[in-house]
C-alpha atoms as a PDB file:
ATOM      1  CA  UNK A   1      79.704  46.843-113.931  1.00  0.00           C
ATOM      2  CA  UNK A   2      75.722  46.378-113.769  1.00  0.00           C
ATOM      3  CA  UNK A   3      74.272  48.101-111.055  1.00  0.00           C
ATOM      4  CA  UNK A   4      69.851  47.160-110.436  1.00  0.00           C
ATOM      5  CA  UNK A   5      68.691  49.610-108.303  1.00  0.00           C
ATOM      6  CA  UNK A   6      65.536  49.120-105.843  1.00  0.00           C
ATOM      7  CA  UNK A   7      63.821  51.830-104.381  1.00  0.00           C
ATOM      8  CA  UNK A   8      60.962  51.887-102.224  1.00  0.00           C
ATOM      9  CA  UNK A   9      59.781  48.683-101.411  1.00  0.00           C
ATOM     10  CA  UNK A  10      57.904  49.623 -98.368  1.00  0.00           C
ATOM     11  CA  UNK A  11      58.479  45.740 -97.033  1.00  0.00           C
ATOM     12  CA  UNK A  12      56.040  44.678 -99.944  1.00  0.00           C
ATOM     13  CA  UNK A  13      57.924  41.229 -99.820  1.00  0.00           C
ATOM     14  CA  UNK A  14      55.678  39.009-102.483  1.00  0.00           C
ATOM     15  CA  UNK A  15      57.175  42.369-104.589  1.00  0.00           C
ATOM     16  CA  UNK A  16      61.358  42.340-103.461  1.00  0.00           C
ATOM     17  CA  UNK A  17      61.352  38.522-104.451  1.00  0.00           C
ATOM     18  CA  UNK A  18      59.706  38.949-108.107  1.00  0.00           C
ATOM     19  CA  UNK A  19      62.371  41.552-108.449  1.00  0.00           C
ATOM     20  CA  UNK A  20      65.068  39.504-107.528  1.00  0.00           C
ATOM     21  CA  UNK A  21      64.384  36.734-108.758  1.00  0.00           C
ATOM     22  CA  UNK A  22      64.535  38.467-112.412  1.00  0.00           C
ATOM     23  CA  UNK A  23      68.103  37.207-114.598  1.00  0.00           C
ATOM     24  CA  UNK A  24      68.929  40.820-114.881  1.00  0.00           C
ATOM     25  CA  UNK A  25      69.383  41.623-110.855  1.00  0.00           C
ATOM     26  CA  UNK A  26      70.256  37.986-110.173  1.00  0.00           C
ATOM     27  CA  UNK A  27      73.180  38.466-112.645  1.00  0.00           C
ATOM     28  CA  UNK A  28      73.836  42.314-111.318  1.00  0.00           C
ATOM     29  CA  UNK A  29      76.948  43.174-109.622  1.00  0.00           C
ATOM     30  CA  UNK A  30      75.361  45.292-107.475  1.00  0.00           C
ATOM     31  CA  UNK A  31      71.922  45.680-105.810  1.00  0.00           C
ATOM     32  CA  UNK A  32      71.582  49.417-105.001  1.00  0.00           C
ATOM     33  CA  UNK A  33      68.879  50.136-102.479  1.00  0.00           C
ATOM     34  CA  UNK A  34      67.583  53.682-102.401  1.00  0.00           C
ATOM     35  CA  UNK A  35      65.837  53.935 -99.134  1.00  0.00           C
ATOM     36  CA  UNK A  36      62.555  53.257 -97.784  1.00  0.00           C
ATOM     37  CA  UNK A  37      62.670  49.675 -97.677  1.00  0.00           C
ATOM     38  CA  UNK A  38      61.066  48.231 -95.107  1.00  0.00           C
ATOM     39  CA  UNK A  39      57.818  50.698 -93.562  1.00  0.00           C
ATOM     40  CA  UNK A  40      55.379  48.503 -94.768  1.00  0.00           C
ATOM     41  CA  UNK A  41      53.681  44.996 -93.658  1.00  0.00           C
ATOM     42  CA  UNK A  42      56.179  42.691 -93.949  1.00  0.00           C
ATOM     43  CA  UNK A  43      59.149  45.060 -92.265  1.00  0.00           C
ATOM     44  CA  UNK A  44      61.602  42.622 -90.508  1.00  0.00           C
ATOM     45  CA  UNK A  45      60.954  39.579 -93.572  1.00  0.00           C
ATOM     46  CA  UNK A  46      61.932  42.450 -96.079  1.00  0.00           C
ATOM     47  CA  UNK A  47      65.075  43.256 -94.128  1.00  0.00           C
ATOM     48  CA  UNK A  48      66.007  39.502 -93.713  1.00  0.00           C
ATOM     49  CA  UNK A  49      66.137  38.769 -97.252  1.00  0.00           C
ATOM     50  CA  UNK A  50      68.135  42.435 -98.237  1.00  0.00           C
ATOM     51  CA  UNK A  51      70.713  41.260 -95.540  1.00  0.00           C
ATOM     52  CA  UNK A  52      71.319  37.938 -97.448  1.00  0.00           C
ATOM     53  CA  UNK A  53      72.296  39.910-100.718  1.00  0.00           C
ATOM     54  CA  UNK A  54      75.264  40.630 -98.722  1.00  0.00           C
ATOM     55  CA  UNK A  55      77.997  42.571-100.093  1.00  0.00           C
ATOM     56  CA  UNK A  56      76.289  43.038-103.098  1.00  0.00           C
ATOM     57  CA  UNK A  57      73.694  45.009-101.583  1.00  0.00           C
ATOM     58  CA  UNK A  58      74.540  49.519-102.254  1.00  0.00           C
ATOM     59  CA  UNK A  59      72.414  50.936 -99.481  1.00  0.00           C
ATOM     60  CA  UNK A  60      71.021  53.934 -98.672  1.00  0.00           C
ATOM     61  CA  UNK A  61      68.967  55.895 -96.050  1.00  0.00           C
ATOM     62  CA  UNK A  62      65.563  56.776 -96.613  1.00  0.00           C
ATOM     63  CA  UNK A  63      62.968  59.116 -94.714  1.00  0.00           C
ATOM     64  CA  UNK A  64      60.778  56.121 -93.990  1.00  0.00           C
ATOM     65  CA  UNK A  65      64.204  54.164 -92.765  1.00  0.00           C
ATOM     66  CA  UNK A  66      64.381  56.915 -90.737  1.00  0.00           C
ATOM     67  CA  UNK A  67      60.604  57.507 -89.335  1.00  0.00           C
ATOM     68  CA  UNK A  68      60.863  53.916 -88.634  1.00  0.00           C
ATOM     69  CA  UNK A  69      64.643  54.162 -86.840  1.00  0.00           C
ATOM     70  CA  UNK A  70      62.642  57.500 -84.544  1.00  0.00           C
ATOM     71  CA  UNK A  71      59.841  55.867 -84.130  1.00  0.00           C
ATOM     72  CA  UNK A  72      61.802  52.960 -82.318  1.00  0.00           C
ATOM     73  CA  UNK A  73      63.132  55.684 -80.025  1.00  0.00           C
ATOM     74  CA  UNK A  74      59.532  57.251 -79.160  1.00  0.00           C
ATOM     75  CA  UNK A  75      59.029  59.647 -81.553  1.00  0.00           C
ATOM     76  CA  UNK A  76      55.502  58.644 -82.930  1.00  0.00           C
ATOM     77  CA  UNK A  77      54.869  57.928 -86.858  1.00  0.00           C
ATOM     78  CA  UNK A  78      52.408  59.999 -88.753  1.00  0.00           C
ATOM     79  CA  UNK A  79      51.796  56.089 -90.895  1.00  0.00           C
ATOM     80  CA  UNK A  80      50.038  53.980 -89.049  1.00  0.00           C
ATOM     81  CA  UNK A  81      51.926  51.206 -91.076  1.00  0.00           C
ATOM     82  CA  UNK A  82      55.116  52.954 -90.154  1.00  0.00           C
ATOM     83  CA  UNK A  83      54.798  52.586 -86.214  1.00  0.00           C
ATOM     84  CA  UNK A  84      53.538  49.138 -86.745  1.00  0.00           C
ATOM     85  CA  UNK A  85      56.569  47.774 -88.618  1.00  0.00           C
ATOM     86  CA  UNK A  86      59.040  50.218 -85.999  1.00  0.00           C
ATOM     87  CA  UNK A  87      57.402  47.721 -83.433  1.00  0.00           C
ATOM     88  CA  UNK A  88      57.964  44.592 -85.334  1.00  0.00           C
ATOM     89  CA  UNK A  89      61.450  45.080 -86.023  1.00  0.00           C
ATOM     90  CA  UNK A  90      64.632  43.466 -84.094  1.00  0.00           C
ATOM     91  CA  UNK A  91      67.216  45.286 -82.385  1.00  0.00           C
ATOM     92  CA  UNK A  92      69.978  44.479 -85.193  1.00  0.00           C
ATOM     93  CA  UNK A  93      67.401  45.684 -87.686  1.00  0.00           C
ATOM     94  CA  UNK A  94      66.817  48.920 -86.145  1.00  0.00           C
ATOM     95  CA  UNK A  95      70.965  48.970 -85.803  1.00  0.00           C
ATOM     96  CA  UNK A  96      71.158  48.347 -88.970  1.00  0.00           C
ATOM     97  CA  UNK A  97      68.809  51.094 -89.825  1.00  0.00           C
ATOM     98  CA  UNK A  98      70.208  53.878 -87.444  1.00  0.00           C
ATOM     99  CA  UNK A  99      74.125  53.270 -89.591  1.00  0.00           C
ATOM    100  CA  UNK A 100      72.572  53.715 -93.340  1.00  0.00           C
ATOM    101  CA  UNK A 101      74.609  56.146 -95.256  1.00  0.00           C
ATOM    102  CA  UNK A 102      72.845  59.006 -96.598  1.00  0.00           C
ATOM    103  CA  UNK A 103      74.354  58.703-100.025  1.00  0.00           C
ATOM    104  CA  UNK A 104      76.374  56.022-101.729  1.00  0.00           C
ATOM    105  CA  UNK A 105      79.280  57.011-105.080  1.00  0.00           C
ATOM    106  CA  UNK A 106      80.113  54.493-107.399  1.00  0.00           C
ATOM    107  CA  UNK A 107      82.229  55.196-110.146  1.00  0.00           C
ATOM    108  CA  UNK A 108      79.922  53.217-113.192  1.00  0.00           C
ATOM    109  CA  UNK A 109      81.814  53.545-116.610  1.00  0.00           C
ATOM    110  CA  UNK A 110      80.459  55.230-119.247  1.00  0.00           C
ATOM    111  CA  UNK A 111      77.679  56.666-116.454  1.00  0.00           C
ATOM    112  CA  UNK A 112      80.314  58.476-115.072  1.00  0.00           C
ATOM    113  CA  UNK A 113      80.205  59.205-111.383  1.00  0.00           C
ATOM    114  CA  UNK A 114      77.057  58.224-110.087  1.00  0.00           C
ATOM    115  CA  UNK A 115      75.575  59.647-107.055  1.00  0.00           C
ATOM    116  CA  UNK A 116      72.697  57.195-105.154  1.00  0.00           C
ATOM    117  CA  UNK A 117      70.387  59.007-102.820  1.00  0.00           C
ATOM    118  CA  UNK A 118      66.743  58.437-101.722  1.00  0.00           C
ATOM    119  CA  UNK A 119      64.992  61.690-102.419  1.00  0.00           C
ATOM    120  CA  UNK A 120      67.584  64.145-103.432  1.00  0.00           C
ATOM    121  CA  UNK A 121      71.509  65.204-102.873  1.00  0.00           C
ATOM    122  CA  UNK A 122      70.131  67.630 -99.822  1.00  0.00           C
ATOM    123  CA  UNK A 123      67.409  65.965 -97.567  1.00  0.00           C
ATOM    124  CA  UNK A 124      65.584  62.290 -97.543  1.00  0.00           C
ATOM    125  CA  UNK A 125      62.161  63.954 -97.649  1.00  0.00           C
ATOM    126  CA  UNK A 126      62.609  66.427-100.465  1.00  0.00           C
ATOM    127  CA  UNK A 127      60.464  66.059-103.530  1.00  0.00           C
ATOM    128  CA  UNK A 128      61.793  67.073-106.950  1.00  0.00           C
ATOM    129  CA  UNK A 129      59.790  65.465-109.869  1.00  0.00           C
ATOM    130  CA  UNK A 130      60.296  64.450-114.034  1.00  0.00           C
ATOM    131  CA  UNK A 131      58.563  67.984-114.789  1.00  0.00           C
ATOM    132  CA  UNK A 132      60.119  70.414-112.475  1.00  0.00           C
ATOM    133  CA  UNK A 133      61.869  73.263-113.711  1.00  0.00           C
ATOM    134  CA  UNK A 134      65.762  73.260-114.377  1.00  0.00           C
ATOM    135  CA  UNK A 135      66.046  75.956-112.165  1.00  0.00           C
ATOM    136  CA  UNK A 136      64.724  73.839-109.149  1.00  0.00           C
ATOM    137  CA  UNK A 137      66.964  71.126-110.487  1.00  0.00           C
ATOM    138  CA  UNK A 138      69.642  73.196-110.630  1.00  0.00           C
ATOM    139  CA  UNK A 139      69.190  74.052-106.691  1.00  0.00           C
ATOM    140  CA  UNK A 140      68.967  70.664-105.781  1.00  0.00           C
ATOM    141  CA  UNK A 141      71.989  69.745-107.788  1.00  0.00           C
ATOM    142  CA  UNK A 142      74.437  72.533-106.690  1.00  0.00           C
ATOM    143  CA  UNK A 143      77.293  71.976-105.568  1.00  0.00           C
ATOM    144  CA  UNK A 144      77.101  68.235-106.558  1.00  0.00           C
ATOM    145  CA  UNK A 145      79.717  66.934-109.039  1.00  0.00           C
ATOM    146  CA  UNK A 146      78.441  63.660-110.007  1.00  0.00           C
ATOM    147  CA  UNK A 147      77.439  62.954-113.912  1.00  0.00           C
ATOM    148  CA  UNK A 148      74.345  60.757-112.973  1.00  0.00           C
ATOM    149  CA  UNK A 149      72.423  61.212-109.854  1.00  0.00           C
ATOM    150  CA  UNK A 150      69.795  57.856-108.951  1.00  0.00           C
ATOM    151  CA  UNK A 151      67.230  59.101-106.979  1.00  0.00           C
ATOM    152  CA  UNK A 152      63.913  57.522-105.757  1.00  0.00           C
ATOM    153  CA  UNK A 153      60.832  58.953-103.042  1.00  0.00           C
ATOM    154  CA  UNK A 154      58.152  59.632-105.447  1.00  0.00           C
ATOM    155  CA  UNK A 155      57.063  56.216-106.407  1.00  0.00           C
ATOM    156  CA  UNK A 156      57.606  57.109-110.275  1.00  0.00           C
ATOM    157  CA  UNK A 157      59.711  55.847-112.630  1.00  0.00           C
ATOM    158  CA  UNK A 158      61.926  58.430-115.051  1.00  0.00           C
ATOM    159  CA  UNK A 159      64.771  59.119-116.927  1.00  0.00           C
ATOM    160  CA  UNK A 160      66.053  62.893-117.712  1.00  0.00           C
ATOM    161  CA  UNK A 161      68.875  64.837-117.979  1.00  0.00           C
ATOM    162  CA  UNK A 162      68.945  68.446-116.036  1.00  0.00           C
ATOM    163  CA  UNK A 163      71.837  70.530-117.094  1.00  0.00           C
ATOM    164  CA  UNK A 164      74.158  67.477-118.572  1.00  0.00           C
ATOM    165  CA  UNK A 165      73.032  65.331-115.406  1.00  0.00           C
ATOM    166  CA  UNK A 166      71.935  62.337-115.758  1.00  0.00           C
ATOM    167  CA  UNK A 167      68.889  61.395-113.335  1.00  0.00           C
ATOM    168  CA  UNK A 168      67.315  58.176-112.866  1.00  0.00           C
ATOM    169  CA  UNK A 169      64.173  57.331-110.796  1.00  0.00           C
ATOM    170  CA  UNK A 170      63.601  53.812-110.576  1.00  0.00           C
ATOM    171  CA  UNK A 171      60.105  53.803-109.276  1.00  0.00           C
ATOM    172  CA  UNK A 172      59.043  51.961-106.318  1.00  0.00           C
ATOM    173  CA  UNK A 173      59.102  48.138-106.125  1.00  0.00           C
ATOM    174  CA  UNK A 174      56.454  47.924-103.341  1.00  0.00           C
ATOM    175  CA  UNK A 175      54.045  51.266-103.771  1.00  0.00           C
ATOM    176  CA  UNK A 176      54.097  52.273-107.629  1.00  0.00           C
ATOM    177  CA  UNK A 177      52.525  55.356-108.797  1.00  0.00           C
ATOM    178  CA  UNK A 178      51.556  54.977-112.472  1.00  0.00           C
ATOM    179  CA  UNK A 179      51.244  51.659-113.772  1.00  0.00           C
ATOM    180  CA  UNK A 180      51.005  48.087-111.475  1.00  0.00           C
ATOM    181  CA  UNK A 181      54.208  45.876-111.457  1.00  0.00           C
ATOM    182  CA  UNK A 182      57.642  46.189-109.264  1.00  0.00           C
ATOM    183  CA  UNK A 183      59.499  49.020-110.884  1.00  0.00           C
ATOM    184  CA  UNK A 184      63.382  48.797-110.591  1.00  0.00           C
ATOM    185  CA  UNK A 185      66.131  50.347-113.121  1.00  0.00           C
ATOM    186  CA  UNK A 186      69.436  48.826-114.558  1.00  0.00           C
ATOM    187  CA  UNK A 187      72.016  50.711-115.097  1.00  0.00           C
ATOM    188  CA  UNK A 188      75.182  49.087-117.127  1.00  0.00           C
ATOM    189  CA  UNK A 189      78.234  50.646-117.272  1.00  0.00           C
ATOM    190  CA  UNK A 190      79.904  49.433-119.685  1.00  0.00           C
ATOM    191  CA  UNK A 191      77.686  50.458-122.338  1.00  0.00           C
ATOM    192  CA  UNK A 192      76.081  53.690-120.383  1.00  0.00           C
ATOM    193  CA  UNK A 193      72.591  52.686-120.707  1.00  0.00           C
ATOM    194  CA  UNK A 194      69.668  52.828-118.070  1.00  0.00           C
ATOM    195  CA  UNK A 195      66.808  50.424-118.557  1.00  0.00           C
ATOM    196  CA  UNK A 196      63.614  51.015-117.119  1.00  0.00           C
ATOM    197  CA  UNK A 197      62.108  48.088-115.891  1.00  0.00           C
ATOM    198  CA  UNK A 198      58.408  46.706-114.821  1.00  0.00           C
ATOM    199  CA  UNK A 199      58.002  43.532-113.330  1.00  0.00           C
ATOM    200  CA  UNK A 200      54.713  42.014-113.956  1.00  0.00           C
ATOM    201  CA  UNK A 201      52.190  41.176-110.774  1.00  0.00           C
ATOM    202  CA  UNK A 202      49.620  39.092-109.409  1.00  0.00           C
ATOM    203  CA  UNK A 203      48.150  41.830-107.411  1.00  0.00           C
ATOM    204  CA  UNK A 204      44.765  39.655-106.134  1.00  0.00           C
ATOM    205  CA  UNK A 205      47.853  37.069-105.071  1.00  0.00           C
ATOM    206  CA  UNK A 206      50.401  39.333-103.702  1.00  0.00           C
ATOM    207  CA  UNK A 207      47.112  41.343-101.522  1.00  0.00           C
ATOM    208  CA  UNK A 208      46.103  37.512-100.741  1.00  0.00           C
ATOM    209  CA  UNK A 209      49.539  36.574 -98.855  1.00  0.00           C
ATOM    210  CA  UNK A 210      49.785  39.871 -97.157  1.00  0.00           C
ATOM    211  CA  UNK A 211      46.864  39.648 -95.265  1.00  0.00           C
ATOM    212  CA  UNK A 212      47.673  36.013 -94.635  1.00  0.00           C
ATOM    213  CA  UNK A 213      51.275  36.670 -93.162  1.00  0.00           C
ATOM    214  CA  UNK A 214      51.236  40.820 -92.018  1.00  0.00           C
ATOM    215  CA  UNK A 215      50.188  41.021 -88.539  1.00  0.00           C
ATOM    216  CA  UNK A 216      49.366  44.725 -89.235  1.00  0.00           C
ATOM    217  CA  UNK A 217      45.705  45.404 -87.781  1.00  0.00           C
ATOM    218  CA  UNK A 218      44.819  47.581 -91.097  1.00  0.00           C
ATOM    219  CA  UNK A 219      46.329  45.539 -93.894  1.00  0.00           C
ATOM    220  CA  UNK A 220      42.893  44.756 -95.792  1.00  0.00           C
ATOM    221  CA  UNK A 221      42.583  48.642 -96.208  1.00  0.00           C
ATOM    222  CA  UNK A 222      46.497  48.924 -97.164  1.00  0.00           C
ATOM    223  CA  UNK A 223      46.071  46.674 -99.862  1.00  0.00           C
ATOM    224  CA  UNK A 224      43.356  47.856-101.284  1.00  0.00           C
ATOM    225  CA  UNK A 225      44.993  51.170-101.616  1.00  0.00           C
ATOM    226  CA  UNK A 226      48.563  50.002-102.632  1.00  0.00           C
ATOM    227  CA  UNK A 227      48.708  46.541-103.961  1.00  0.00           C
ATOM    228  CA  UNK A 228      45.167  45.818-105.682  1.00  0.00           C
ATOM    229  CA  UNK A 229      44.694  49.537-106.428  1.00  0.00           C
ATOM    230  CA  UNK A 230      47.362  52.253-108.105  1.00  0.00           C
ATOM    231  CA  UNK A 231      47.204  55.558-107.823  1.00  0.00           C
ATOM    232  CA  UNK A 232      47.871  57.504-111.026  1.00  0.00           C
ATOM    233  CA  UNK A 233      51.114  59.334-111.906  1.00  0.00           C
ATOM    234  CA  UNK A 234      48.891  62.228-113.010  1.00  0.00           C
ATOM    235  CA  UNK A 235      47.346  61.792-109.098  1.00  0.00           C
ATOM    236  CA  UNK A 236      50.732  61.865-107.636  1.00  0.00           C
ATOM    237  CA  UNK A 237      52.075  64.705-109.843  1.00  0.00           C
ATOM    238  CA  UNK A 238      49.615  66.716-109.217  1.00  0.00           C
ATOM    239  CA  UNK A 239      49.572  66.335-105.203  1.00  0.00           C
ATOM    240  CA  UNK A 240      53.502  66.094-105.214  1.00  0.00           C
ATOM    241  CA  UNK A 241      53.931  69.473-107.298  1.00  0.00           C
ATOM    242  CA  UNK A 242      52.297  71.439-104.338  1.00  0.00           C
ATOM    243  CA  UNK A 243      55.357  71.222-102.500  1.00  0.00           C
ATOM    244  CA  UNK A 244      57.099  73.103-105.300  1.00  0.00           C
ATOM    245  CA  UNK A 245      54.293  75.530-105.192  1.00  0.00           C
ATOM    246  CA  UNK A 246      52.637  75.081-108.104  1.00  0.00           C
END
């Protein structure tokens, strides 16, 4: 079994159909999809085409599914992008939403069991990055009996084992951290590896149609921060490691 795993496309659309339309996830037996897909400017378009992968489609719950599910319900969003998109959606999406598991097991060959979350194994929200410590590893992981845990949140893409556990970030498809492009992973069972991989974008085109087709009020600004700009993985790390406290 080949498993492509999407995390994190923030309903970056122009983004989600470069991805799939690579030979490697059109060809995958699975499409996992690690939360936070749609709080973004193209929220119920995003959904639409996820729902056509059909059975193939692995999915889990991520904080901004959840935001987005809250804000539906009155609970305002922090993201101005967020409550947007919670506005825009359709009553089966927000359905759809509220019933996401919170993790998703699939037993993947050679990769062992492998555990699919958004952020990590405890909460959808939690950050743990490529450079924290084993012992903060080892807290997030306890308990947990999988041999690879696929996690996304932080927008950057890694590989590393923490005590004999696997873990995979994919990286974002729709926000990267780090370098431009849809990030995604594959992970083949049958011969245990996990790729990596960047799909190449036209970021002037892809900021182009999303002003063009979002109806959110501040999309000029939100691409120029996300799609046309990228903030660093140094940035992020640096930001991201306060919440470990360091």
């Amino acid at each position: 079994m080949r498993i492509a795993v999407l995390s994190d496309i923030h309903g970056v659309l122009p983004a989600l159909e470069a991805v799939l339309a690579e030979p490697e996830v059109a060809a995958a037996d699975l499409i996992a999809l690690t939360g936070d897909m749609a709080a973004g400017p193209m929220p119920v378009e995003t959904l639409d085409v996820l729902v056509s992968l059909g059975e193939r489609a692995l999915w889990v719950n991520g904080n901004a599914d959840r935001e987005l599910v809250e804000a539906v319900r009155g609970k305002e969003c922090p993201y101005p992008v967020s409550q947007w998109a919670a506005e825009q959606l359709r009553d089966d999406q927000v359905e759809l939403l509220a019933g996401l598991p919170d993790r998703q097991v699939v037993e993947l060959g050679r990769l062992g069991s492998t555990l699919f979350v958004h952020a990590t194994p405890r909460r959808d929200d939690e950050m743990i990055l490529v450079d924290s410590s084993l012992e903060r590893w080892g807290e997030v992981l306890a308990g947990e009996g999988a041999d690879t845990v696929v996690v996304g949140n932080t927008h950057m893409p890694f590989v590393r084992l923490a005590d004999r556990v696997l873990v995979v970030n994919p990286g974002s498809v729709g926000m990267p951290y780090g370098k431009d492009g849809a990030h995604w992973a594959l992970l083949d069972g049958g011969t245990g590896a996990v790729t990596l991989r960047r799909t190449p974008l036209d970021a002037a085109r892809v900021g182009e149609r999303l002003v063009r087709e979002s109806g959110f009020g501040g999309i000029e600004e939100w691409v120029a921060a996300y799609v046309t700009s990228v903030y660093s993985d140094a940035e992020a790390l640096r930001a991201f490691a306060e919440s470990e406290n360091r």
